[in-house]
Every structure is written in structure tokens, then in C-alpha cells.
C-alpha atoms as a PDB file:
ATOM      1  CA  UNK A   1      59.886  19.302  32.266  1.00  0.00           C
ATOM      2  CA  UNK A   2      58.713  22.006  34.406  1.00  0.00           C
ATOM      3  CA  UNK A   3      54.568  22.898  35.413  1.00  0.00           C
ATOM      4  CA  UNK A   4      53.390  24.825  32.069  1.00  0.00           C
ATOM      5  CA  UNK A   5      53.667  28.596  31.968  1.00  0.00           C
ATOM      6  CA  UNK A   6      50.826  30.783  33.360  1.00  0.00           C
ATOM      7  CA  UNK A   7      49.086  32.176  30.123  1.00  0.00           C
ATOM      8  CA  UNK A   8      50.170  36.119  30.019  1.00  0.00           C
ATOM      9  CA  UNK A   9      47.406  39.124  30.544  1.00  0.00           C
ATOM     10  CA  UNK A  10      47.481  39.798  26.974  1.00  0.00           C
ATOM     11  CA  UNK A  11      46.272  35.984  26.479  1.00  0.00           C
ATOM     12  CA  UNK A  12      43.570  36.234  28.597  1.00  0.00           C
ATOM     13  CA  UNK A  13      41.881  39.867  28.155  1.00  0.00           C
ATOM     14  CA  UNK A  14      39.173  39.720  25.684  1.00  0.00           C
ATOM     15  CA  UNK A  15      39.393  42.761  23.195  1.00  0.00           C
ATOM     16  CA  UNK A  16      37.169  45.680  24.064  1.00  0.00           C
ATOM     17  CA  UNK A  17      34.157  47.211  21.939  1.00  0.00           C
ATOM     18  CA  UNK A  18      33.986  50.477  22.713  1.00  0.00           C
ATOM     19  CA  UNK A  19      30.454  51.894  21.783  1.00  0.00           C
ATOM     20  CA  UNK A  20      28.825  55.266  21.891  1.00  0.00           C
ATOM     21  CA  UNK A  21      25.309  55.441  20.755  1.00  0.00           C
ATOM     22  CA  UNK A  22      23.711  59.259  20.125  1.00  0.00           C
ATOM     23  CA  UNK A  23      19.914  59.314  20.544  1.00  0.00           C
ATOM     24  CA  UNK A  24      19.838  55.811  21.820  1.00  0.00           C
ATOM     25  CA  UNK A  25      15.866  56.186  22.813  1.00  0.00           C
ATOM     26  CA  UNK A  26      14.088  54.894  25.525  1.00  0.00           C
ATOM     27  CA  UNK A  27      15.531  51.358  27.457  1.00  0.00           C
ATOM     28  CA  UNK A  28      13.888  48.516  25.771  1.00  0.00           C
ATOM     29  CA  UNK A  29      14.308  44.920  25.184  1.00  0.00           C
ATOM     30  CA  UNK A  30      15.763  43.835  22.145  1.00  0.00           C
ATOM     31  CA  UNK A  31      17.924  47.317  21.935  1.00  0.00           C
ATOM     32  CA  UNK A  32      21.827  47.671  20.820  1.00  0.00           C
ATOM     33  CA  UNK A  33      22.506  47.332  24.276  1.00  0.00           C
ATOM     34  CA  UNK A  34      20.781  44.212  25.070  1.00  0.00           C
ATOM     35  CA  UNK A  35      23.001  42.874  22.031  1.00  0.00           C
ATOM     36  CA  UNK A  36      26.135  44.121  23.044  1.00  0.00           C
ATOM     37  CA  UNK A  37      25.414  42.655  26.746  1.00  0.00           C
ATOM     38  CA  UNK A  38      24.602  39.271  24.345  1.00  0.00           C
ATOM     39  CA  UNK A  39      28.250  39.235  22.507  1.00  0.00           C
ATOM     40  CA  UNK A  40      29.420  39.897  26.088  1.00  0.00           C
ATOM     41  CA  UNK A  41      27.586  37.056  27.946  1.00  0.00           C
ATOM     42  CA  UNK A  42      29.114  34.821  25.070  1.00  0.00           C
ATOM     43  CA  UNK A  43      32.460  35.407  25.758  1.00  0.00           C
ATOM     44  CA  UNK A  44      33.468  37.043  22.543  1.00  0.00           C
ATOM     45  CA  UNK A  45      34.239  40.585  24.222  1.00  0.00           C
ATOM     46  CA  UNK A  46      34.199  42.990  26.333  1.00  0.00           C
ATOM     47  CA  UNK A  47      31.870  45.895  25.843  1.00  0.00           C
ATOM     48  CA  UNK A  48      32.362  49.630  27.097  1.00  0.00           C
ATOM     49  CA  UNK A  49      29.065  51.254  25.839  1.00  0.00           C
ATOM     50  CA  UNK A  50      27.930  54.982  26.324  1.00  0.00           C
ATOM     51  CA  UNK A  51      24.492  55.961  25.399  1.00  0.00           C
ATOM     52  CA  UNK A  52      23.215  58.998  25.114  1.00  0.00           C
ATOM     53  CA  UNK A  53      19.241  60.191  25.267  1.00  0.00           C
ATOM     54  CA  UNK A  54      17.167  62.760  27.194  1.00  0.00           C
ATOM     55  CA  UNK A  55      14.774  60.025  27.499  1.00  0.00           C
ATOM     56  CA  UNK A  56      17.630  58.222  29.397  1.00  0.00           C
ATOM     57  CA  UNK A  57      18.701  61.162  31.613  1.00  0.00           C
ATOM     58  CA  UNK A  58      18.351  64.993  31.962  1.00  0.00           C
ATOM     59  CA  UNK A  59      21.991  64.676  31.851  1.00  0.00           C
ATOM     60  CA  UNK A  60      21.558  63.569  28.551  1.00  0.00           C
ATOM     61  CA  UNK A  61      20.389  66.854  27.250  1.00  0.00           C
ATOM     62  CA  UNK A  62      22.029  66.830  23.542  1.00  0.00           C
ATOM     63  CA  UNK A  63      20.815  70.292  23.025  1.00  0.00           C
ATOM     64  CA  UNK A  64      24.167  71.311  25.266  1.00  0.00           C
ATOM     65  CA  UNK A  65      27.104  72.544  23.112  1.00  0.00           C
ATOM     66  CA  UNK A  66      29.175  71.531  26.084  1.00  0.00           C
ATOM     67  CA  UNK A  67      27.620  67.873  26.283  1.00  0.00           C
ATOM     68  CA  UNK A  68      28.649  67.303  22.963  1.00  0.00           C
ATOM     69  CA  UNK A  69      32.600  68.765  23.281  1.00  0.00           C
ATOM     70  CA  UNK A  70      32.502  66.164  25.729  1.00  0.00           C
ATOM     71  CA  UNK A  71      31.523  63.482  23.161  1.00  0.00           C
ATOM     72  CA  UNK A  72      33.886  64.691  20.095  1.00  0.00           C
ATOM     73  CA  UNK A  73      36.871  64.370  22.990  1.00  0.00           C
ATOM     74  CA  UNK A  74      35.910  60.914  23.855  1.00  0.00           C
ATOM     75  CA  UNK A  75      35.558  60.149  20.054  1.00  0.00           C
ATOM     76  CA  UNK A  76      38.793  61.725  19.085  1.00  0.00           C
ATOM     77  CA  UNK A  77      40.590  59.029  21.728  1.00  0.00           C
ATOM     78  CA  UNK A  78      40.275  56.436  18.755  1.00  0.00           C
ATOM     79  CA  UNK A  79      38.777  52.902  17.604  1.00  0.00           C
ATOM     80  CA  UNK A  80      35.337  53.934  19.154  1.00  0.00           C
ATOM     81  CA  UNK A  81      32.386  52.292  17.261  1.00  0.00           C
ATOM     82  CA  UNK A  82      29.408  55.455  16.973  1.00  0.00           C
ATOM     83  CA  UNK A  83      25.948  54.697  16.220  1.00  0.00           C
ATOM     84  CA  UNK A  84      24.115  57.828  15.825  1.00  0.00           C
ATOM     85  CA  UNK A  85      19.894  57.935  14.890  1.00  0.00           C
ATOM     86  CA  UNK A  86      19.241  61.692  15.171  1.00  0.00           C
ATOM     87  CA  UNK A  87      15.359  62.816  15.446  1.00  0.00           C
ATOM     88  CA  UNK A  88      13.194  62.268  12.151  1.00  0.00           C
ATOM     89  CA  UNK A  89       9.864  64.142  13.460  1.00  0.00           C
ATOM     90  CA  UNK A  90      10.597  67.081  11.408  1.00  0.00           C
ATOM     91  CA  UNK A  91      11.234  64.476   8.046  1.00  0.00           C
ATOM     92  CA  UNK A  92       8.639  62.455   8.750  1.00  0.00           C
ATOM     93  CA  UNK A  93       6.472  61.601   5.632  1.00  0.00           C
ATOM     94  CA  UNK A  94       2.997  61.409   7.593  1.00  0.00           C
ATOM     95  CA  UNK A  95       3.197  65.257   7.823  1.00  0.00           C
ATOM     96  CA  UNK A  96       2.161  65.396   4.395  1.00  0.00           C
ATOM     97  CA  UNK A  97      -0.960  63.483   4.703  1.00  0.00           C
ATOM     98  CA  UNK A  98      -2.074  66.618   6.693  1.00  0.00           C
ATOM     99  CA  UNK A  99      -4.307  67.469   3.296  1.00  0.00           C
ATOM    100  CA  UNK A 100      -5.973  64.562   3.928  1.00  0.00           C
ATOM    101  CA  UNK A 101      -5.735  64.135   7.384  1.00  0.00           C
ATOM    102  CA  UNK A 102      -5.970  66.800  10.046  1.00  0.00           C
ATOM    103  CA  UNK A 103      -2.001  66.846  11.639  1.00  0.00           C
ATOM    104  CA  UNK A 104       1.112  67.985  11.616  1.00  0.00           C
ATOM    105  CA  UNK A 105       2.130  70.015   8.485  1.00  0.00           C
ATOM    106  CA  UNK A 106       5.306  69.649   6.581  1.00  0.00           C
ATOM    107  CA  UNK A 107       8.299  71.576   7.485  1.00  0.00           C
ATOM    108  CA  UNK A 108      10.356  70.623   4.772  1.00  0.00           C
ATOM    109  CA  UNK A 109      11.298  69.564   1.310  1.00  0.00           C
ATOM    110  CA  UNK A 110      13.656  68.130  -1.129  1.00  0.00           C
ATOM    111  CA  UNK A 111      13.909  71.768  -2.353  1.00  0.00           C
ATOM    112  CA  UNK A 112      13.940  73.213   1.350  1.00  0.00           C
ATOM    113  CA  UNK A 113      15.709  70.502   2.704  1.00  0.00           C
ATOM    114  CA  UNK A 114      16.912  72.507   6.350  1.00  0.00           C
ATOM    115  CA  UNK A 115      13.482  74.005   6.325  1.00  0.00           C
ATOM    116  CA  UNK A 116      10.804  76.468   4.731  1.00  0.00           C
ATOM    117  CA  UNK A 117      11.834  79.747   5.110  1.00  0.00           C
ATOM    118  CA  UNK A 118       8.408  81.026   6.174  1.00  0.00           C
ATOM    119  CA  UNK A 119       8.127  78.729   8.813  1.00  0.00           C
ATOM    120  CA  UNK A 120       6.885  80.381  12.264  1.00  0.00           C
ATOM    121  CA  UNK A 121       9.233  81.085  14.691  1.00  0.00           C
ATOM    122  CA  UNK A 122       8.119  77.791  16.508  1.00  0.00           C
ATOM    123  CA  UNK A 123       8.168  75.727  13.746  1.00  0.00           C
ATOM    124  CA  UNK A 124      11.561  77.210  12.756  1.00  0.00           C
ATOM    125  CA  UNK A 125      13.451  76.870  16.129  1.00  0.00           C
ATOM    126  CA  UNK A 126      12.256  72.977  16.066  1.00  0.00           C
ATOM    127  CA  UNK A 127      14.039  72.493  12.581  1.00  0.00           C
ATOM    128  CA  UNK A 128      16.924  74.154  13.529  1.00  0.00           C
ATOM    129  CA  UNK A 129      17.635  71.756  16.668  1.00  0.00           C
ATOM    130  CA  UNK A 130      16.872  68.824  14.036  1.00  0.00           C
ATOM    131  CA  UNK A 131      19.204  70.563  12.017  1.00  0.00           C
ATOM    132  CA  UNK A 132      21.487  70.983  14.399  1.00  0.00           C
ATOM    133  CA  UNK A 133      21.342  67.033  15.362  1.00  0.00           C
ATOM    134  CA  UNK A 134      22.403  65.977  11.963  1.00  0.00           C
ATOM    135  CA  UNK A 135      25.018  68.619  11.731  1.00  0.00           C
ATOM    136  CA  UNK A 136      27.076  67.435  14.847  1.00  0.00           C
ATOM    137  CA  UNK A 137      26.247  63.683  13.998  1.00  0.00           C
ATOM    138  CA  UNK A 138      27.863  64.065  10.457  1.00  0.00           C
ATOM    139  CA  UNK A 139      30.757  65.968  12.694  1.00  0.00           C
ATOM    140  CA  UNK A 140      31.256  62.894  15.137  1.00  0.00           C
ATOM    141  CA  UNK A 141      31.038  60.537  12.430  1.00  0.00           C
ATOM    142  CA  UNK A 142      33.981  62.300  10.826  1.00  0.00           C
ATOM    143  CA  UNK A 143      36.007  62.370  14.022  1.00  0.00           C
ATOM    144  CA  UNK A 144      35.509  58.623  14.701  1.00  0.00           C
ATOM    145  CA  UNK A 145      36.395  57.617  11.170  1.00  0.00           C
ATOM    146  CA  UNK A 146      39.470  60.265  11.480  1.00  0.00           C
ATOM    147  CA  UNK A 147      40.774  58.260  14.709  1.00  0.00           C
ATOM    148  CA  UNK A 148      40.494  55.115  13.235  1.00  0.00           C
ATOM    149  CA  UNK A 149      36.994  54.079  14.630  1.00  0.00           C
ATOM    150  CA  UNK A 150      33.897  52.959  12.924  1.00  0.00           C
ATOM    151  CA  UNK A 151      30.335  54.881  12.584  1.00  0.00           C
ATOM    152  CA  UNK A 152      26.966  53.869  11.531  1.00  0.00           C
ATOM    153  CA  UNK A 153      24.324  56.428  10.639  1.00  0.00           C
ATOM    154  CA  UNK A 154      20.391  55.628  10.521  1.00  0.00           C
ATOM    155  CA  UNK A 155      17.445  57.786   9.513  1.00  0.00           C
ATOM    156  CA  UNK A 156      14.615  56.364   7.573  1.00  0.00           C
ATOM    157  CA  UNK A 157      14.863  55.726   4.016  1.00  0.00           C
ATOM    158  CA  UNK A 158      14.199  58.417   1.315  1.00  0.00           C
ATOM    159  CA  UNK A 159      11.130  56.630  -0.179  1.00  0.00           C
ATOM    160  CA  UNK A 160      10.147  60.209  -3.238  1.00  0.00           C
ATOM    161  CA  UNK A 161       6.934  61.618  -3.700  1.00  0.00           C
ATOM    162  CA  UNK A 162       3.767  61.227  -1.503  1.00  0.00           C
ATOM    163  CA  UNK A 163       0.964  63.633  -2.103  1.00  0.00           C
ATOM    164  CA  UNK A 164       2.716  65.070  -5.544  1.00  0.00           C
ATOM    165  CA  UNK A 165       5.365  66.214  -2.507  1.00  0.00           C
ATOM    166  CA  UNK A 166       9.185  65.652  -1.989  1.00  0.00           C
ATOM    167  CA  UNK A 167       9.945  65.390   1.767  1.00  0.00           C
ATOM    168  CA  UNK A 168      13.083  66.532   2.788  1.00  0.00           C
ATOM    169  CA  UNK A 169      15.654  63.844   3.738  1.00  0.00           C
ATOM    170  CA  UNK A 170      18.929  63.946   5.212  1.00  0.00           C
ATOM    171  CA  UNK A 171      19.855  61.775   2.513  1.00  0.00           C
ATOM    172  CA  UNK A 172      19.626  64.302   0.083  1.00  0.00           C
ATOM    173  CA  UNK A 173      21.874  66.359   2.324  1.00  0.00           C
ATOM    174  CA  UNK A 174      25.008  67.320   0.459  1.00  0.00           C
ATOM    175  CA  UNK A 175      27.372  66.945   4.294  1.00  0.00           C
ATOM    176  CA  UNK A 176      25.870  63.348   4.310  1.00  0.00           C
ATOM    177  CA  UNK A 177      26.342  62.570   0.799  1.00  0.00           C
ATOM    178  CA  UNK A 178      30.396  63.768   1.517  1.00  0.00           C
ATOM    179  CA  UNK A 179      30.518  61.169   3.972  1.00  0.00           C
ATOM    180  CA  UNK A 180      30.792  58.352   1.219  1.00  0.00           C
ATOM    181  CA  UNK A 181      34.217  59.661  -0.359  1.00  0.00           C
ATOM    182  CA  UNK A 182      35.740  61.286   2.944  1.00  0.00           C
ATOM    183  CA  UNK A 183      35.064  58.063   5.163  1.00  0.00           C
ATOM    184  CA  UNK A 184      35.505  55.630   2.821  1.00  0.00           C
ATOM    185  CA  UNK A 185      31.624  54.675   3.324  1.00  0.00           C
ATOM    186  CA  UNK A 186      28.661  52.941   1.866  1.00  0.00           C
ATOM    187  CA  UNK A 187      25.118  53.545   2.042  1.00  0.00           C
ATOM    188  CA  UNK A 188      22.613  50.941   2.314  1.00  0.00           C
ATOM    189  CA  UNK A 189      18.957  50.349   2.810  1.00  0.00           C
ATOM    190  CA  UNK A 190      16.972  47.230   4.681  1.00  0.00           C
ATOM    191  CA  UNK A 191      13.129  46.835   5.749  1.00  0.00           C
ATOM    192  CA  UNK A 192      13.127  46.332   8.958  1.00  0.00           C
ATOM    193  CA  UNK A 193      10.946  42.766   9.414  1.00  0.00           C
ATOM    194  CA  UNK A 194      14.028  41.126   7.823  1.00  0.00           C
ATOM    195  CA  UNK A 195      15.655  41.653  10.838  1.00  0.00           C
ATOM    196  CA  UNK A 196      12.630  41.004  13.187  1.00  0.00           C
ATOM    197  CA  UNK A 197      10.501  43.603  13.228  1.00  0.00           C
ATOM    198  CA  UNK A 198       7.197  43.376  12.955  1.00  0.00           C
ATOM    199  CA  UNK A 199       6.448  46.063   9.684  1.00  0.00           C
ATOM    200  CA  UNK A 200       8.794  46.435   6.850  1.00  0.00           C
ATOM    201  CA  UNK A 201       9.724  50.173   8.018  1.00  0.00           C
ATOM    202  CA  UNK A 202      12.172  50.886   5.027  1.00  0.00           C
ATOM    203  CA  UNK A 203      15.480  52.388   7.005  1.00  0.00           C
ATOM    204  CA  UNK A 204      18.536  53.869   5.216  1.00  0.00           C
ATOM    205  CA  UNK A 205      22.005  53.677   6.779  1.00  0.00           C
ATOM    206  CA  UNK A 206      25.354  54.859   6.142  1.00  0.00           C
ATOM    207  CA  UNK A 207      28.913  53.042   7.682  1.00  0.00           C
ATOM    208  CA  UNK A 208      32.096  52.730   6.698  1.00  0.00           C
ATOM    209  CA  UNK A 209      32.159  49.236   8.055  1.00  0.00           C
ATOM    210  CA  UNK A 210      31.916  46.187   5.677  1.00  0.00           C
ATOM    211  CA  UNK A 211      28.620  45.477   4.677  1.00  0.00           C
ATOM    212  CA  UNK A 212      28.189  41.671   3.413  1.00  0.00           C
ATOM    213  CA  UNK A 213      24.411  40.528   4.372  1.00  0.00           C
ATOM    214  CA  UNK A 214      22.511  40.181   1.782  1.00  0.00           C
ATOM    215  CA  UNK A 215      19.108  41.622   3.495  1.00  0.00           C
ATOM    216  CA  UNK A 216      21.012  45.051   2.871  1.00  0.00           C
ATOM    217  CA  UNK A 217      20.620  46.996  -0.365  1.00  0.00           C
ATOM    218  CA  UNK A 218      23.744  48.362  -1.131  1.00  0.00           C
ATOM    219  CA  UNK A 219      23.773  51.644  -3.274  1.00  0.00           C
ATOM    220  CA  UNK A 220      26.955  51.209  -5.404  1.00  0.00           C
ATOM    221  CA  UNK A 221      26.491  54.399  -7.008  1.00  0.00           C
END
């Protein structure tokens, strides 16, 4: 009996994750990176991860049409993973506390959900580039789902009226909503201290990966 056989390159090579995260935020400890880098360290695979955040890099800019024809290319390569967390300044629920609080006033509503239409010009160009944010991220999570990849979208949760107001959500967005049937996805909420944060900071997301954990509220409608 001869010396066993060497073990082939296909035996040996640990399966790739490729990763690209939109709007990843600033470096910090306990971020999707540092998790990746975990399942890496562990042996279970090897991670190719791309992340994407003016914080990050002026190169980063995702206000640049031609940053992100550069992103829908990559995505369009196939069996890329996409987390995407576009800006929620302009949703944000504190701005209507402004009546009782002096601050930022609402830009939108469940009624105007892209924007008031007598918003100044300032106020208007920022909702457009929020607008604009979710647009392409509802584009590249089509792509990646297309080409046989996975996506997971996060905004915070749609939690009604505050003030006798409806804040606009992208969850009330019709192009999100399609999502479900085109992609095959699910939406699902979680507070975030069941994870290990340190406030309950109710957070919606949408995937169409499998979603078994039972801190996640699945909406089954």
C-alpha cells in the first residue's frame, strides 16, 4: 500500500463569503466586520468583504453615480452577500418632538413619504440624496438576489404615530414593499438589546435569507 494521496485544492480551500456592506459607518468594535474577521479566525471561511462609507474614505463618496455603476457590476458577478443601512436622519422620529422641543423639523410623512413638497430648497436637496440612497439600495438588492446572491436591508422600525404624526418610513415605501414577492423575501423586526445592545432600539429588516431565530419578529403577512 502506497503513502496516502495528497488531499486535492478543492479539499482544502475553505468556501468564500463574499460581502459588500453600503453605508457601513464609522470602524468600530463589535461591527459586521469584526464578525466576519471572527467566522474567519475560526476556520469556517474565508471572507472577501467591501465596505463602503464616506466616513471610511472620501473615496467612498456614495453620492457618485459612477461609484455606484461600480458596485451594481461587482454585484451582478453573483453569490455576493449585500448588507445595505442607508441614512435615516431625514426619517428620524425625534424630528417631530420639535413642538416640544426646539430641533430639527420633520421632512416627511406617511402621506409625503419622499418628502413635503414645500420643503426649502435645502431641506429638499437633503431628502432627495436620502431618497436617492434607498432608491439604488432597493436597485442593488435586486441585482444581488437576480445573480443568485443574498441581501439584507436595515432601517429602523416603523413604530406609527408620535405627536398625532405619521413619520415617513421606507417601510411604507411601495419599491420596498415589492421586494417581498420579487426576491422571494421576508421582513422582520428585533430590539436591538436582544442581540447586545445596550437600548431596545426597535430595527426593521428585510432578506431573502432564512430567518429561524426566534428574537426576530417575522411579519408573515
Amino acid at each position: 500500500m502506497g503513502p496516502p494521496s495528497s488531499p486535492t485544492r478543492s479539499q482544502t480551500e475553505k468556501p468564500i463569503l463574499k460581502v459588500v456592506y453600503l453605508f457601513a459607518g464609522k470602524k468600530r468594535h463589535s461591527d459586521v466586520a469584526a464578525f466576519l474577521k471572527k467566522a474567519e479566525t475560526e476556520g469556517g471561511v474565508q471572507v472577501e468583504l467591501h465596505e463602503f462609507d464616506i466616513e471610511r474614505s472620501p473615496q467612498h463618496d456614495l453620492t457618485d453615480t459612477a461609484l455606484w455603476d461600480k458596485i451594481f457590476d461587482t454585484l451582478k458577478e453573483g453569490n455576493w452577500v449585500l448588507i445595505v443601512s442607508p441614512p435615516c436622519n431625514t426619517f428620524s422620529r425625534a424630528r417631530f418632538q420639535n413642538r416640544r422641543h426646539p430641533g430639527p423639523k420633520p421632512l416627511r410623512t406617511r402621506m409625503w413619504p419622499r418628502g413635503f413638497p414645500w420643503l426649502s430648497a435645502a431641506h429638499r436637496a437633503k431628502v432627495d440624496e436620502a431618497n436617492s440612497f434607498v432608491d439604488r439600495c432597493i436597485h442593488a438588492c435586486q441585482l444581488v438576489s437576480e445573480s443568485g446572491g443574498y441581501f439584507l436591508l436595515e432601517h429602523p422600525e416603523d413604530l406609527g404615530t408620535v405627536e398625532g404624526e405619521q413619520p415617513g418610513s421606507i417601510w411604507q415605501w411601495p419599491e420596498v414593499l415589492e421586494l417581498i414577492p420579487c426576491c422571494n423575501a421576508v421582513s422582520f423586526a428585533i430590539h436591538q438589546c436582544h442581540f447586545g445592545a445596550p437600548t431596545p432600539k426597535p430595527t426593521r429588516f428585510m432578506t431573502n435569507i432564512e430567518v429561524s431565530d426566534k428574537r426576530c419578529h417575522i411579519d408573515r403577512k
